[in-house]
C-alpha atoms as a PDB file:
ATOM      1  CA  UNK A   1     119.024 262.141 139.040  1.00  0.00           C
ATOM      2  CA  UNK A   2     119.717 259.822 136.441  1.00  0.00           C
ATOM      3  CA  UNK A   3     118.200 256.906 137.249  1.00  0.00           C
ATOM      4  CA  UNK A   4     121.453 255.153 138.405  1.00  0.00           C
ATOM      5  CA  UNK A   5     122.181 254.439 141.793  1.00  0.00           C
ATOM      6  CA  UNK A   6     125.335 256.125 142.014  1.00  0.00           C
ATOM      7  CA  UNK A   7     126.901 258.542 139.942  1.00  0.00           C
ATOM      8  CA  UNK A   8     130.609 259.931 139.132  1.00  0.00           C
ATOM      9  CA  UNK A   9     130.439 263.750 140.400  1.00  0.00           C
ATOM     10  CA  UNK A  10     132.852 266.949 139.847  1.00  0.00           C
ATOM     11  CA  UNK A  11     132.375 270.117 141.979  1.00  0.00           C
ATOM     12  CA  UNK A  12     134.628 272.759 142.172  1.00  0.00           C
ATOM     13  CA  UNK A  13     134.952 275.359 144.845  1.00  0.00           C
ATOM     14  CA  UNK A  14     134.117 272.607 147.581  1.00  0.00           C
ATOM     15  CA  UNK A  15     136.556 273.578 150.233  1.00  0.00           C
ATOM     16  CA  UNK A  16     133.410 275.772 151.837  1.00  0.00           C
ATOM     17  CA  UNK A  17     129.972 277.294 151.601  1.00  0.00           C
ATOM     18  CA  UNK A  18     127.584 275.834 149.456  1.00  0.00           C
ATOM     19  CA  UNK A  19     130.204 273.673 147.578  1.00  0.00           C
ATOM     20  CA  UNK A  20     131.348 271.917 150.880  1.00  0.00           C
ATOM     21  CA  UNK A  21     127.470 271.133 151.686  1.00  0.00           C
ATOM     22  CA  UNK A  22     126.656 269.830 148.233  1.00  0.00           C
ATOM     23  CA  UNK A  23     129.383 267.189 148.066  1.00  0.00           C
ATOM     24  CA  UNK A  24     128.471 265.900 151.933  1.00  0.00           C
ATOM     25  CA  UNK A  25     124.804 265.618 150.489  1.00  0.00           C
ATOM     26  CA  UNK A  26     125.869 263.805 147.621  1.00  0.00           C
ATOM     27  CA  UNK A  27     128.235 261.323 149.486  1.00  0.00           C
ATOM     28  CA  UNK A  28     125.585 261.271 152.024  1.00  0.00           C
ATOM     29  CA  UNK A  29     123.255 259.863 149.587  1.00  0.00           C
ATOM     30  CA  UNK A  30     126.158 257.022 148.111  1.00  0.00           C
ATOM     31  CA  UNK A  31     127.697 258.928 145.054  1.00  0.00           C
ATOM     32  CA  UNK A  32     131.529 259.384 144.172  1.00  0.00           C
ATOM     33  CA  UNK A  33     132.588 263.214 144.620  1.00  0.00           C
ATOM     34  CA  UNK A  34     135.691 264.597 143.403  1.00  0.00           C
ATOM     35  CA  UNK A  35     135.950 268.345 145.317  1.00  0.00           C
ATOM     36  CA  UNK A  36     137.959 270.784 144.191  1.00  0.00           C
ATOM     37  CA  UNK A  37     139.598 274.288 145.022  1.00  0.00           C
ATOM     38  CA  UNK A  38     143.756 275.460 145.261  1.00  0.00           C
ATOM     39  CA  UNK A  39     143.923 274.673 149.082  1.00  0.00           C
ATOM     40  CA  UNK A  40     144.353 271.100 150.102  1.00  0.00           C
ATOM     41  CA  UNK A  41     143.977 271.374 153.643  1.00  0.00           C
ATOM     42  CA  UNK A  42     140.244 272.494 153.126  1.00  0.00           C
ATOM     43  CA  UNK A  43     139.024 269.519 150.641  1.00  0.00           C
ATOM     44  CA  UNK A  44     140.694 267.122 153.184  1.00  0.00           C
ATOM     45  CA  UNK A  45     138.665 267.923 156.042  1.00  0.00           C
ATOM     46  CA  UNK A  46     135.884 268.084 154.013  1.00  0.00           C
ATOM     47  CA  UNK A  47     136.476 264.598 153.245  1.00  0.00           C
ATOM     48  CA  UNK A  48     137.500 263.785 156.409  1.00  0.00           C
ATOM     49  CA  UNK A  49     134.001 264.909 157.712  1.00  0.00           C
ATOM     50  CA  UNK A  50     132.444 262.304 155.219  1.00  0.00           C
ATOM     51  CA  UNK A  51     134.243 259.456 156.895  1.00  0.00           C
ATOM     52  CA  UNK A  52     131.038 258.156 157.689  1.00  0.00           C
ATOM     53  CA  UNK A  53     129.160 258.651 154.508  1.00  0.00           C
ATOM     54  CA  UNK A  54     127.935 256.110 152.556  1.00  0.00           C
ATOM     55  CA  UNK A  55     129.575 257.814 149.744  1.00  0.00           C
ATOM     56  CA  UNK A  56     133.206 258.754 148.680  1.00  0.00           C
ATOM     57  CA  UNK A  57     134.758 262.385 148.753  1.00  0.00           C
ATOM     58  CA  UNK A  58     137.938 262.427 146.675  1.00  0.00           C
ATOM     59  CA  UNK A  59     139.954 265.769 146.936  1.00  0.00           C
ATOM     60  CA  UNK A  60     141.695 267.147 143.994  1.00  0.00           C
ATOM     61  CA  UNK A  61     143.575 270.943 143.600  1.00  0.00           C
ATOM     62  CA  UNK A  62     142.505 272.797 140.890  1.00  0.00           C
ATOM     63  CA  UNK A  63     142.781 276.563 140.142  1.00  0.00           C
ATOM     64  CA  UNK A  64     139.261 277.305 137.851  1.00  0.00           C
ATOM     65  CA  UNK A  65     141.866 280.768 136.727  1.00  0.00           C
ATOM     66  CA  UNK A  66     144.501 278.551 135.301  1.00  0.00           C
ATOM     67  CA  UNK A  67     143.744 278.178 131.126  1.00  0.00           C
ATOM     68  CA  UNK A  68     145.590 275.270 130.610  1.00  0.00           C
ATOM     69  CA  UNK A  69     143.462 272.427 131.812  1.00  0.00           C
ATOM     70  CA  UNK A  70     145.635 269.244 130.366  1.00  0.00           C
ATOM     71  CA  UNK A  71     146.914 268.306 133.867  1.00  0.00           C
ATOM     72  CA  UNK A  72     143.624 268.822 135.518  1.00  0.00           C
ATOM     73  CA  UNK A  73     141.775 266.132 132.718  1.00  0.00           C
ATOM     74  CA  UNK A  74     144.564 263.947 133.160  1.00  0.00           C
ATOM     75  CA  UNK A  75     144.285 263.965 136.858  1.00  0.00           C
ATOM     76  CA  UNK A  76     140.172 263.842 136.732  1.00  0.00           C
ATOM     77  CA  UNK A  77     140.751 260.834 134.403  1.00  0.00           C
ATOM     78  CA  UNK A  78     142.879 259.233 136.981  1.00  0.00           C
ATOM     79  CA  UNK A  79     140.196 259.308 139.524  1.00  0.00           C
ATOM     80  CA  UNK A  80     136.907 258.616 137.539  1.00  0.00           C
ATOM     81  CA  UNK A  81     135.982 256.441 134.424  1.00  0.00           C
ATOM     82  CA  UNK A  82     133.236 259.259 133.472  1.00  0.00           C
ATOM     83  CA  UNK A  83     131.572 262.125 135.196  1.00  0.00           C
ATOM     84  CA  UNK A  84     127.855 262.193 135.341  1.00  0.00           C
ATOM     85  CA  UNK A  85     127.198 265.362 137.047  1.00  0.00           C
ATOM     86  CA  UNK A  86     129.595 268.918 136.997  1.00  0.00           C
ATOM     87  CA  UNK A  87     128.676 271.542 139.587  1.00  0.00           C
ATOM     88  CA  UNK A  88     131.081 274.475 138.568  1.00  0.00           C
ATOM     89  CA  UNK A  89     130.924 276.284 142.077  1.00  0.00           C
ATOM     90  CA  UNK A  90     134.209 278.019 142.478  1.00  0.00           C
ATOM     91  CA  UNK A  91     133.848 282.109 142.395  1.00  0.00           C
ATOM     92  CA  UNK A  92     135.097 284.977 143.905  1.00  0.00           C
ATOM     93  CA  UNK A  93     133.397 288.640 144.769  1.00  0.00           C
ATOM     94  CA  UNK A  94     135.027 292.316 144.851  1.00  0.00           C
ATOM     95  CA  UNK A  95     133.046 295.375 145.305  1.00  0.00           C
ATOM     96  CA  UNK A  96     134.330 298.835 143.340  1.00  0.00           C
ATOM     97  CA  UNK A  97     135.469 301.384 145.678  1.00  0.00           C
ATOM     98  CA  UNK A  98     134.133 304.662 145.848  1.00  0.00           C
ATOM     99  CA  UNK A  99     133.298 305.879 141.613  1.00  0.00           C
ATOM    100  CA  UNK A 100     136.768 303.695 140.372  1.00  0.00           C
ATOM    101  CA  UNK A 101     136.875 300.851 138.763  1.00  0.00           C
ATOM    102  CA  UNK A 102     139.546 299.192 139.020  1.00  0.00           C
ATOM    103  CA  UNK A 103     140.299 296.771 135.659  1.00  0.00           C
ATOM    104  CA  UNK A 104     142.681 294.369 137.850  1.00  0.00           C
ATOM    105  CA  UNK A 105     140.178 293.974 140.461  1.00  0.00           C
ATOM    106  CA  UNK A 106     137.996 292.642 137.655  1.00  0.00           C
ATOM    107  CA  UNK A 107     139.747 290.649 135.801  1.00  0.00           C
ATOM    108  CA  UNK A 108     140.225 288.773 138.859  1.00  0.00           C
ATOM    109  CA  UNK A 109     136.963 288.103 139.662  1.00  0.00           C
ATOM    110  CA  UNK A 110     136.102 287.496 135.448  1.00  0.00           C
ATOM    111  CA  UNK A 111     138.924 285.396 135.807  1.00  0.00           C
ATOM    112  CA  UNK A 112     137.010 283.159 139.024  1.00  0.00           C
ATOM    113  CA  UNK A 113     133.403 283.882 137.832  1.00  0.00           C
ATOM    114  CA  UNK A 114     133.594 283.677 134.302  1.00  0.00           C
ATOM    115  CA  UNK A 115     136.704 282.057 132.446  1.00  0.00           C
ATOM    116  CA  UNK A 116     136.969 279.555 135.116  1.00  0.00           C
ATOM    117  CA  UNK A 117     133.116 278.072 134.082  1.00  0.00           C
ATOM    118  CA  UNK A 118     135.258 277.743 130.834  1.00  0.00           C
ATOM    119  CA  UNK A 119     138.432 276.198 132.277  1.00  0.00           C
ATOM    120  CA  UNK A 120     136.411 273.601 134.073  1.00  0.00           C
ATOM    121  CA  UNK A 121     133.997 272.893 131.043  1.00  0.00           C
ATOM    122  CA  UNK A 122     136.953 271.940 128.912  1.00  0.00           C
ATOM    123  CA  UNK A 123     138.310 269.897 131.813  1.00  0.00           C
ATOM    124  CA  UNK A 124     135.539 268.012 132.256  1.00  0.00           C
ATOM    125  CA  UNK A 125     134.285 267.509 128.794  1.00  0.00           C
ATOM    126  CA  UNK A 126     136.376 264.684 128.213  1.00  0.00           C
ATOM    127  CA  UNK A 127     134.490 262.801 130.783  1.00  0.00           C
ATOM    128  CA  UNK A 128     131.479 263.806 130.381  1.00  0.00           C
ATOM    129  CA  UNK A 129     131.432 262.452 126.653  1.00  0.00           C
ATOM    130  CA  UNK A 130     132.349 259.290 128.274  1.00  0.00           C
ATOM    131  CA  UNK A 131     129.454 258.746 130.648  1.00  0.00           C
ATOM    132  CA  UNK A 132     127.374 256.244 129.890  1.00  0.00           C
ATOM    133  CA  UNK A 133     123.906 257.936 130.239  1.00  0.00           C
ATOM    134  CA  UNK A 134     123.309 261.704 129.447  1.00  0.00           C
ATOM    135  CA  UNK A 135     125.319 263.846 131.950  1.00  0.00           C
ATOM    136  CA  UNK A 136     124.688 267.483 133.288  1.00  0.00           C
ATOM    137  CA  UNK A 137     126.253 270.191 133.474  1.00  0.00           C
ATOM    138  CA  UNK A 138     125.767 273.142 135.795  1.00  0.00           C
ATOM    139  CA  UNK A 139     127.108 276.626 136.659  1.00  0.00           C
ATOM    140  CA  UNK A 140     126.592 278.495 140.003  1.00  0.00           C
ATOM    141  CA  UNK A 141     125.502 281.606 138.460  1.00  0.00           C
ATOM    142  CA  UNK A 142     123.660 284.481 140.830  1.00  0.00           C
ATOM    143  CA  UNK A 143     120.379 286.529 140.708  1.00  0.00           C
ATOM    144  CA  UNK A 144     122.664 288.983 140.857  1.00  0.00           C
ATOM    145  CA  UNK A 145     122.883 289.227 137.449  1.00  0.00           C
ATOM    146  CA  UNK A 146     119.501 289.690 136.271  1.00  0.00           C
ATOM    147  CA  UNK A 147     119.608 293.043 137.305  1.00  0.00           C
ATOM    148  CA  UNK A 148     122.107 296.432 138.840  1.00  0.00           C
ATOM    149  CA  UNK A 149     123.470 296.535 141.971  1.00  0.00           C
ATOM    150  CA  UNK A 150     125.335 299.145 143.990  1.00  0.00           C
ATOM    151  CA  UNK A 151     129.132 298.623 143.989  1.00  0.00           C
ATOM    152  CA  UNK A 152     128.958 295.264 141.871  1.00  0.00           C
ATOM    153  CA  UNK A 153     129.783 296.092 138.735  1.00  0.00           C
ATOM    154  CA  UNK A 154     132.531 293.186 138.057  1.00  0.00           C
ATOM    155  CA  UNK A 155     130.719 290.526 140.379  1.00  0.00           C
ATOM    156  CA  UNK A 156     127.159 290.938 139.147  1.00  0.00           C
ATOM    157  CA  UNK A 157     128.509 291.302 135.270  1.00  0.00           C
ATOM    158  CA  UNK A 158     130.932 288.126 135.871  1.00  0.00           C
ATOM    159  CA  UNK A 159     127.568 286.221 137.170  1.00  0.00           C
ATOM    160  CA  UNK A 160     125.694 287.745 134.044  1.00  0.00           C
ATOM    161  CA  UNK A 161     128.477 286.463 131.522  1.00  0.00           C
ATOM    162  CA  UNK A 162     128.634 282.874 132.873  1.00  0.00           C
ATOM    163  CA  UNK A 163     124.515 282.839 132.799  1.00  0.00           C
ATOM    164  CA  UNK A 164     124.741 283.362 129.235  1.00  0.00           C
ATOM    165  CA  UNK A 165     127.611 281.242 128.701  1.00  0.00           C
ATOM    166  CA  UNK A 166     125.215 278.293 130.460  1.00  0.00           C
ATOM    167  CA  UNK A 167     122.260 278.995 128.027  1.00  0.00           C
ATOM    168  CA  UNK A 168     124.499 279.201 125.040  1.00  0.00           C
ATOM    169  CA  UNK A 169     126.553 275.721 125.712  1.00  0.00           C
ATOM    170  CA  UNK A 170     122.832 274.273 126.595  1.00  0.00           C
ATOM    171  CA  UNK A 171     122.510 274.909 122.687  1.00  0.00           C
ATOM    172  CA  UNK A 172     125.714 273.954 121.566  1.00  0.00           C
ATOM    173  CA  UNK A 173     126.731 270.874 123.733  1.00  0.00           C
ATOM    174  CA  UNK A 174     122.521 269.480 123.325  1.00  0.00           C
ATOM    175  CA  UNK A 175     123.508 266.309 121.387  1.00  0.00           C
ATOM    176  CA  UNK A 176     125.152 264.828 124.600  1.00  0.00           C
ATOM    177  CA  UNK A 177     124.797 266.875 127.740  1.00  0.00           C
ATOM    178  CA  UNK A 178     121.978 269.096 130.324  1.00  0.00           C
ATOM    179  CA  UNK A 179     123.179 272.086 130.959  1.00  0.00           C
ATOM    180  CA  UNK A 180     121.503 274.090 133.941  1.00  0.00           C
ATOM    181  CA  UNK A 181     122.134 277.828 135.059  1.00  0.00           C
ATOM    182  CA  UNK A 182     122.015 278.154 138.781  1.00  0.00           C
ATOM    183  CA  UNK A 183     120.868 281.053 139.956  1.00  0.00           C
ATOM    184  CA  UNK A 184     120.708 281.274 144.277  1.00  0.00           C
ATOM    185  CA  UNK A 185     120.077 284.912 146.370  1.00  0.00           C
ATOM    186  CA  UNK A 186     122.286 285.200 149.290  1.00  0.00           C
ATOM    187  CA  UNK A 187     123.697 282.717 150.918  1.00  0.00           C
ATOM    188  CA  UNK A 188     125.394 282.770 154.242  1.00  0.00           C
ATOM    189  CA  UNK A 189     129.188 281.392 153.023  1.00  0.00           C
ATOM    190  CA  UNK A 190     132.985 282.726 153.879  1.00  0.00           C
ATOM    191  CA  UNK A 191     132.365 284.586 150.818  1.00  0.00           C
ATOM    192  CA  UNK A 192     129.059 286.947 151.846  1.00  0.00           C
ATOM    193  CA  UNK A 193     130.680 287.518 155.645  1.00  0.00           C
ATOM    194  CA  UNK A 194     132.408 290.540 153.977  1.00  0.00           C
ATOM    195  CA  UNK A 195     129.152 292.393 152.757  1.00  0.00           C
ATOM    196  CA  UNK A 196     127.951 294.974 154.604  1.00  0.00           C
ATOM    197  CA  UNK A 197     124.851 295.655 153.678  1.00  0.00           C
ATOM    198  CA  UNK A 198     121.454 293.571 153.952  1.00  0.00           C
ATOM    199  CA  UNK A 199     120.936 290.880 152.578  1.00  0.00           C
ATOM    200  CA  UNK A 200     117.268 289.951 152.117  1.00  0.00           C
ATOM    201  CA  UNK A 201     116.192 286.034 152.501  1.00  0.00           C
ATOM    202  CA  UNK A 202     119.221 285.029 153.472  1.00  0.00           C
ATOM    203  CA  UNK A 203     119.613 281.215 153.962  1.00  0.00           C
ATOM    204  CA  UNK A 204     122.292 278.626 155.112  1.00  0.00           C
ATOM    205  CA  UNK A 205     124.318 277.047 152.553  1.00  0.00           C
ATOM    206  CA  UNK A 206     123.017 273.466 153.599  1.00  0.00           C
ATOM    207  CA  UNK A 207     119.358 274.860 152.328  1.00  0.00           C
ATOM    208  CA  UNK A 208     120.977 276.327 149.374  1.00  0.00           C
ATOM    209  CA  UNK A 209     123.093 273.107 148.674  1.00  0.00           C
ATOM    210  CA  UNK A 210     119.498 270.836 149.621  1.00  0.00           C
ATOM    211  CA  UNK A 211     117.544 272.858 147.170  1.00  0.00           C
ATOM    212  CA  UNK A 212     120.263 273.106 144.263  1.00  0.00           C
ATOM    213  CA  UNK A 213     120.355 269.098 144.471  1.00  0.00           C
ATOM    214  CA  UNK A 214     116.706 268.496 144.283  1.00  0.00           C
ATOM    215  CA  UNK A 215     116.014 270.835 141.791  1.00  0.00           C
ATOM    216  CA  UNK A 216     118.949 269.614 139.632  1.00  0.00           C
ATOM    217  CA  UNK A 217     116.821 265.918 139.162  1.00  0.00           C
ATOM    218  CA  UNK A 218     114.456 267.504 137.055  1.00  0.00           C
ATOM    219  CA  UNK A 219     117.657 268.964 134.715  1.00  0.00           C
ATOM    220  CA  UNK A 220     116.121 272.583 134.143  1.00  0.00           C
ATOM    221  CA  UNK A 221     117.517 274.666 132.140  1.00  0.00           C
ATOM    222  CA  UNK A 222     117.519 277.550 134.792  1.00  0.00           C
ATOM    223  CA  UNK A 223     117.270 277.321 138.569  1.00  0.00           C
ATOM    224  CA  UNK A 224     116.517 280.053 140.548  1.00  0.00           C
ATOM    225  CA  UNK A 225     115.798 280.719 144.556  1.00  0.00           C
ATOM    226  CA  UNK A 226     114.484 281.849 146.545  1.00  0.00           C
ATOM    227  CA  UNK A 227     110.915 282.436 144.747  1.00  0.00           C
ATOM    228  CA  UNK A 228     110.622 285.355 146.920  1.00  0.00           C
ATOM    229  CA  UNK A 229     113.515 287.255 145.886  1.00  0.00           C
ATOM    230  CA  UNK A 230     113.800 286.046 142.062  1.00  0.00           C
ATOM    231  CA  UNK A 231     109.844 287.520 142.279  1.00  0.00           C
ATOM    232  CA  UNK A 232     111.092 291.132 143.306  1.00  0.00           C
ATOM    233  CA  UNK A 233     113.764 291.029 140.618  1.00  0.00           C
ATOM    234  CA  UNK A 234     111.679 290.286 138.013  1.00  0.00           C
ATOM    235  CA  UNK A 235     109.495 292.863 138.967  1.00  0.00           C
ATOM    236  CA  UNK A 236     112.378 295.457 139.063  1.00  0.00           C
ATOM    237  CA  UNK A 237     113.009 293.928 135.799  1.00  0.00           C
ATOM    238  CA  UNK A 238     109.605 295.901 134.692  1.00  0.00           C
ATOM    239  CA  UNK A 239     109.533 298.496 136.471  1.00  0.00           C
ATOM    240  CA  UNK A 240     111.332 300.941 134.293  1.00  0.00           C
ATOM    241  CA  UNK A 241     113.422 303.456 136.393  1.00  0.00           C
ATOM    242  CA  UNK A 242     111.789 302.788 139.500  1.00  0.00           C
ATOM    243  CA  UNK A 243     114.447 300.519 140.650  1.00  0.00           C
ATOM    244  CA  UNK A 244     117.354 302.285 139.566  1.00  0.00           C
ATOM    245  CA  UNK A 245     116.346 305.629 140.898  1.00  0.00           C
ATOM    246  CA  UNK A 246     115.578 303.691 144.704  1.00  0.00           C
ATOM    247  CA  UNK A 247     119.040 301.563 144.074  1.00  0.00           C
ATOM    248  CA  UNK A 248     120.957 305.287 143.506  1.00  0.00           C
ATOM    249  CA  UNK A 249     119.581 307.320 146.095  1.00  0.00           C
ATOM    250  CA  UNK A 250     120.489 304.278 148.134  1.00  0.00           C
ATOM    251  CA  UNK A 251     124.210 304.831 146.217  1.00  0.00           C
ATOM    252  CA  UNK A 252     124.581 308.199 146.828  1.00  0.00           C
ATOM    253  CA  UNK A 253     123.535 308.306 150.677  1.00  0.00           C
ATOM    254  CA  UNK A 254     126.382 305.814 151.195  1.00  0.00           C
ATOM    255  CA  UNK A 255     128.935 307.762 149.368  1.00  0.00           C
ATOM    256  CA  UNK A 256     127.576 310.629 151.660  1.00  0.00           C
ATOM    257  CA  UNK A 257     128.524 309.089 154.710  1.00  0.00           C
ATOM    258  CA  UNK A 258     131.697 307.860 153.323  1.00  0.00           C
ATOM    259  CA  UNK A 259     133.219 311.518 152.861  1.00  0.00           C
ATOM    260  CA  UNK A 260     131.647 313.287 155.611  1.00  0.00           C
END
């Protein structure tokens, strides 16, 4: 991606899912990969399964929620001379219940989703200032913000924030780092298991992981798959109330069924 032949990696989040399968492709192609996430067991055998790489997976606990991110520089500082690449991957997802929202339920997941892009930014910064050619920096955002959804009111507004937050630090970080959005449709992790409804163009989180790494070499400032689905969003984008009126008659017949 940059030209070197190996390169000093963050990603948080990397216990599972598309995490797990973007650190095994980058130690599978040579690099250095600190993982992290707050349960040990799960970054060890992720390293564990990278034995055989040609790379190195390095596991390091880290809670994104936590604000004060001294330790965690200290500790990345410890392990690395300079990062080169940040994948901020870590998230969570709760649905509202019913017509409540519930403002703990959301600060929890603003507190995964959003402030922890912002916790691991100023963890990381330190590092990347240090690398010795231009570094990137890259959120796992969601097409789920571009537009509503039923019941995902905190996750889809938490994916929203930290989408703007990317394009904002891509102006106000330019004199030394990329910074790339990343914007994926569903993809089959621990986290999606609990949704119950379709999911259209659903794809493995090794595809999801193969085609985050590939597009991040060319450093955009937004990636977004599959074309497919980011196509029908856009479209709902202008299609006035069309989608709205489709997405709450969809609403309502679930809340229907729910009471009857």
């Amino acid at each position: 991606m940059t030209g070197r032949s190996t390169m000093q990696i963050w990603i948080t989040g990397a216990g599972s899912g598309i995490g797990k399968s973007l650190a095994l492709g980058y130690a599978a192609g040579g690099h250095t990969v600190i993982i992290s996430g707050r349960t040990l067991d799960k970054l060890e055998a992720v390293r564990d399964e990278a034995d055989k790489l040609s790379g190195q997976i390095i596991p390091m606990t880290f809670d994104v929620t936590d604000d004060d991110t001294t330790d965690s520089s200290q500790q990345l500082a410890a392990l690395a001379p300079h990062l080169d690449l940040v994948i901020m991957n870590a998230g969570a997802c709760e649905y509202i219940k019913g017509q409540t929202l519930d403002p703990a339920m959301f600060r929890r997941v603003m507190d995964a989703n959003f402030f922890g892009m912002i916790n691991t930014t100023n963890a990381a910064l330190p590092l990347l200032r240090q690398a010795p050619s231009r570094p990137l920096l890259a959120g796992v955002c969601s097409l789920a913000g571009f537009i509503g959804f039923p019941r995902a009111e905190a996750y889809a507004a938490s994916k929203a924030a930290s989408r703007y937050l990317m394009h904002s630090l891509r102006i106000d970080f330019s004199d030394f780092v990329d910074v790339c959005a990343i914007n994926p449709g569903f993809v089959k992790t621990p986290m999606t298991e609990q949704n119950d409804f379709p999911m259209p163009f659903l794809m493995d989180a090794e595809e999801a992981a193969e085609r985050i790494r590939k597009g991040l070499q060319k450093r955009p400032r937004e990636l977004n798959f599959p074309r497919r689905l980011t196509f029908v969003l856009r479209l709902a984008q202008f299609s006035g109330g069309l989608w709205y009126a489709l997405m709450s008659r969809q609403r309502q017949q679930q809340l229907r069924k729910t009471s009857a």
